[in-house]
N, C-alpha and C. Protein backbone atom coordinates (compact mmCIF):
# COMPACT_ATOMS: atom_id res chain seq x y z
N UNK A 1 3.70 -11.81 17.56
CA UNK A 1 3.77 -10.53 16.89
C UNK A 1 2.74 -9.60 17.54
N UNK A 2 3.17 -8.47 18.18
CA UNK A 2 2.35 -7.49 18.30
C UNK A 2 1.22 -7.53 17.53
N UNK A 3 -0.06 -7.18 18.26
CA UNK A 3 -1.79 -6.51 17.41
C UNK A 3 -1.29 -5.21 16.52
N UNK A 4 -0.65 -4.02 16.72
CA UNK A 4 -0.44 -3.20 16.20
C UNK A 4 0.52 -3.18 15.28
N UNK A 5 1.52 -4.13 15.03
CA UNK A 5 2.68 -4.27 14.05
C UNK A 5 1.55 -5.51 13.10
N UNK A 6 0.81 -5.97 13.33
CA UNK A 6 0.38 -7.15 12.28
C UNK A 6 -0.90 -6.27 11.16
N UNK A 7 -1.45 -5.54 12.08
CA UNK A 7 -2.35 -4.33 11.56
C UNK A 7 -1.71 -3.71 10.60
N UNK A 8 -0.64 -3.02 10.94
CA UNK A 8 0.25 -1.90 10.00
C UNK A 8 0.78 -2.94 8.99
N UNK A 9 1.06 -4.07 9.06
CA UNK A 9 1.68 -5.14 7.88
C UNK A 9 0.32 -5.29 7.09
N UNK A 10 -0.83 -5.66 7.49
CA UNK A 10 -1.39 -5.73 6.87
C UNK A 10 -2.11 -4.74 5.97
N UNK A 11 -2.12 -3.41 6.59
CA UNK A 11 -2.76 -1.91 5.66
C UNK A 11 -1.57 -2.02 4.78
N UNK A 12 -0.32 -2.29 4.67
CA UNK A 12 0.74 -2.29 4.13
C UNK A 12 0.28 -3.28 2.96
N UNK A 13 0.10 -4.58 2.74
CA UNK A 13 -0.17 -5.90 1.81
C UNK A 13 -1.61 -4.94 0.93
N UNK A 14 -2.29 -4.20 2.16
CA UNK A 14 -3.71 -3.88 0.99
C UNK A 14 -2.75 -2.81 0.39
N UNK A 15 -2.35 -1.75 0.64
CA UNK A 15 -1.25 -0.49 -0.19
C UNK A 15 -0.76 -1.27 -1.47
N UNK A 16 0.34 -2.32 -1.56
CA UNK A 16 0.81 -2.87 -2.60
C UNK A 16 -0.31 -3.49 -3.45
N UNK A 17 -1.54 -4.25 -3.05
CA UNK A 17 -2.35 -5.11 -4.18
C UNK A 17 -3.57 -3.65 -4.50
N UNK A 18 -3.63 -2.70 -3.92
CA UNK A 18 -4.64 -1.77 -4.35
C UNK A 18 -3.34 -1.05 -5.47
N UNK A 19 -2.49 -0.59 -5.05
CA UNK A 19 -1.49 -0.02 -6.49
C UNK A 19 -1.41 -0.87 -7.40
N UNK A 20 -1.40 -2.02 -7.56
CA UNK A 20 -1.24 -3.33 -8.66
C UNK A 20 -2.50 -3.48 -9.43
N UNK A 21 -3.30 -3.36 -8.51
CA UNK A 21 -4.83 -3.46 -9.19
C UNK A 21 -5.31 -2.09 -9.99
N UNK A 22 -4.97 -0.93 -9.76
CA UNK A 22 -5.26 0.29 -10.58
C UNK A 22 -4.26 0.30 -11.27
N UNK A 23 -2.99 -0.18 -11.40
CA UNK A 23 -2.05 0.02 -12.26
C UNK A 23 -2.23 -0.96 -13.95
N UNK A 24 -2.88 -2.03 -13.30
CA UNK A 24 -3.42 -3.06 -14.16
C UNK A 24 -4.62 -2.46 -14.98
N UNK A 25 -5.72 -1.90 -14.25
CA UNK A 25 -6.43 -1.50 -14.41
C UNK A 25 -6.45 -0.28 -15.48
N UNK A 26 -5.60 0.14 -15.32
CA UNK A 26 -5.38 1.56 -16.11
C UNK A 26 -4.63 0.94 -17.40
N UNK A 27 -4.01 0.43 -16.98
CA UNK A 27 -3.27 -0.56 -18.43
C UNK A 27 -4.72 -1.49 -19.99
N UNK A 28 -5.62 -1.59 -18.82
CA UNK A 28 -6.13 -2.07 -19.49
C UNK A 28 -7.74 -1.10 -20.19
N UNK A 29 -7.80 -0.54 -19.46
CA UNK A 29 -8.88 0.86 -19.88
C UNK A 29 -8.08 1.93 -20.65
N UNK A 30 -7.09 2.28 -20.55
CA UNK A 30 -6.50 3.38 -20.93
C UNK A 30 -5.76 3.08 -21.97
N UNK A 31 -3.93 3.23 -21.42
CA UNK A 31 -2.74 2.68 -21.95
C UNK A 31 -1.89 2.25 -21.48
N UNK A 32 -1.15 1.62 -21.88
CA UNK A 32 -0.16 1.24 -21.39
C UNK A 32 0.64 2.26 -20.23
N UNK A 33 1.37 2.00 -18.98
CA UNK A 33 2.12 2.80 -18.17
C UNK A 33 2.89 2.87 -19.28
N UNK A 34 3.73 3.91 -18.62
CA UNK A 34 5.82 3.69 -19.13
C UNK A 34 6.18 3.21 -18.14
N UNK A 35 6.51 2.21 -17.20
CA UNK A 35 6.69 1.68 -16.28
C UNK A 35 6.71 -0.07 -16.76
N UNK A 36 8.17 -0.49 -16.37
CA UNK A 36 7.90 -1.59 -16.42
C UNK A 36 7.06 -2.68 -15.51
N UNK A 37 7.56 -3.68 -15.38
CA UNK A 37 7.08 -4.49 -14.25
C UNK A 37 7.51 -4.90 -13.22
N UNK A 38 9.22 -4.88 -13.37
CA UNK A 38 9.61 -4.47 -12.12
C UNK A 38 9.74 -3.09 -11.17
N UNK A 39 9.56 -1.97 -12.10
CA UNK A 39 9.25 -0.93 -11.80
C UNK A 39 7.64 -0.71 -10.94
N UNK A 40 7.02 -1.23 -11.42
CA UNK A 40 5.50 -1.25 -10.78
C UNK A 40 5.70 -2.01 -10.02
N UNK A 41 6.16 -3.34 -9.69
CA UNK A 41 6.67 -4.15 -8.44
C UNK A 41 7.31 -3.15 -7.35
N UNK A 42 8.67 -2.15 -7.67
CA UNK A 42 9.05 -1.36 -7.02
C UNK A 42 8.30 -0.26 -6.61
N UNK A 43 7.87 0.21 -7.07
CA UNK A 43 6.64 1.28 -6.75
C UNK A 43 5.54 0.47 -5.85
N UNK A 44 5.08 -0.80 -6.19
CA UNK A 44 4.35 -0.94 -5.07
C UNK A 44 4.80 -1.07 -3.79
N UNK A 45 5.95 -2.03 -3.79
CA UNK A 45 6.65 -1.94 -2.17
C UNK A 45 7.00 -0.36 -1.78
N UNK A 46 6.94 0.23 -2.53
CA UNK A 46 7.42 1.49 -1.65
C UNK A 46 5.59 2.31 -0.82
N UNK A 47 4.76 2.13 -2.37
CA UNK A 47 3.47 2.23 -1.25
C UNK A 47 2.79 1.37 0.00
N UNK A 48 3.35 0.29 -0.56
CA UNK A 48 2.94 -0.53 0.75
C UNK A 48 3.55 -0.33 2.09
N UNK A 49 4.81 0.34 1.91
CA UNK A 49 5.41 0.86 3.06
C UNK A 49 5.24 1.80 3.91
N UNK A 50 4.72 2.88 3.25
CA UNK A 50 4.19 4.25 3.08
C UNK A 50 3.30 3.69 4.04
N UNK A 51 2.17 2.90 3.85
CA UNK A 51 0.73 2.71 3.99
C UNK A 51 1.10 2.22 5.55
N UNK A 52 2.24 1.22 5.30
CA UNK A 52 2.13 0.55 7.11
C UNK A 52 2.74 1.77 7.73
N UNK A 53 3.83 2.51 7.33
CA UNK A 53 4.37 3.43 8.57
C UNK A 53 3.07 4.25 8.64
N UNK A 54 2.22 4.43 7.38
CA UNK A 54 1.30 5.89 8.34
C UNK A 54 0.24 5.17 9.20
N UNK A 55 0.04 3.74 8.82
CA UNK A 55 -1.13 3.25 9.63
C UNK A 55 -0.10 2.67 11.06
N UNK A 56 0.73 2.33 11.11
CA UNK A 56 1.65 2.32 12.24
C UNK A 56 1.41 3.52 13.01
N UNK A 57 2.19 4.71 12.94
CA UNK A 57 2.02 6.05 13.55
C UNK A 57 0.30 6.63 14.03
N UNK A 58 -0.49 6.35 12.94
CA UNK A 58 -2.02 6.80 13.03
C UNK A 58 -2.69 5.90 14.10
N UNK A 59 -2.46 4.83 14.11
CA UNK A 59 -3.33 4.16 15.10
C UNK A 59 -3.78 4.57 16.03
N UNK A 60 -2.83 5.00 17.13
CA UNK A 60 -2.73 5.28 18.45
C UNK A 60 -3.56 6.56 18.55
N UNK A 61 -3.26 7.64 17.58
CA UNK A 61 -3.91 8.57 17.73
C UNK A 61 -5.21 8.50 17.10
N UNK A 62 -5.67 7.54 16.19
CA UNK A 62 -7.00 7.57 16.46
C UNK A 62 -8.00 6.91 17.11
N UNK A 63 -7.61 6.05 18.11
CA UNK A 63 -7.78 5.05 19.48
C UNK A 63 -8.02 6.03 20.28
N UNK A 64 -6.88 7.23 20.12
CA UNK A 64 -7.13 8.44 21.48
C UNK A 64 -8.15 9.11 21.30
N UNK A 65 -8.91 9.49 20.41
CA UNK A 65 -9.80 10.09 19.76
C UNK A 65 -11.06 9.61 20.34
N UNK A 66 -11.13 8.83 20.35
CA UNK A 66 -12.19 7.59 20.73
C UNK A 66 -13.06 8.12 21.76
């Protein structure tokens, strides 16, 4: 596996357990979401996705920076 595709998978895995962890978090300081749990499951894969395409795309240009 590519250095730069295992990078972006992985900013991707922290995206989904950092949304899970404030979502929990807020559940438990605050209130309850309106969101179920597969809904917050779905919502996290979609940030975790988010997170690898922008850390995918960002890399390079901030390597160039350098």
């Amino acid at each position: 596996m590519n250095r730069r595709v295992k990078s972006s998978l992985l900013w991707g895995l922290v995206g989904v357990f950092a949304f899970l962890v404030l979502a929990q978090g807020y559940d438990l300081l605050v209130e309850g979401l309106p969101a179920s749990f597969l809904a917050r499951v779905g919502i996290a894969l979609v940030v975790g996705a988010v997170a690898a395409g922008v850390s995918y795309v960002a890399e390079p240009r901030l390597l160039a920076r350098r």
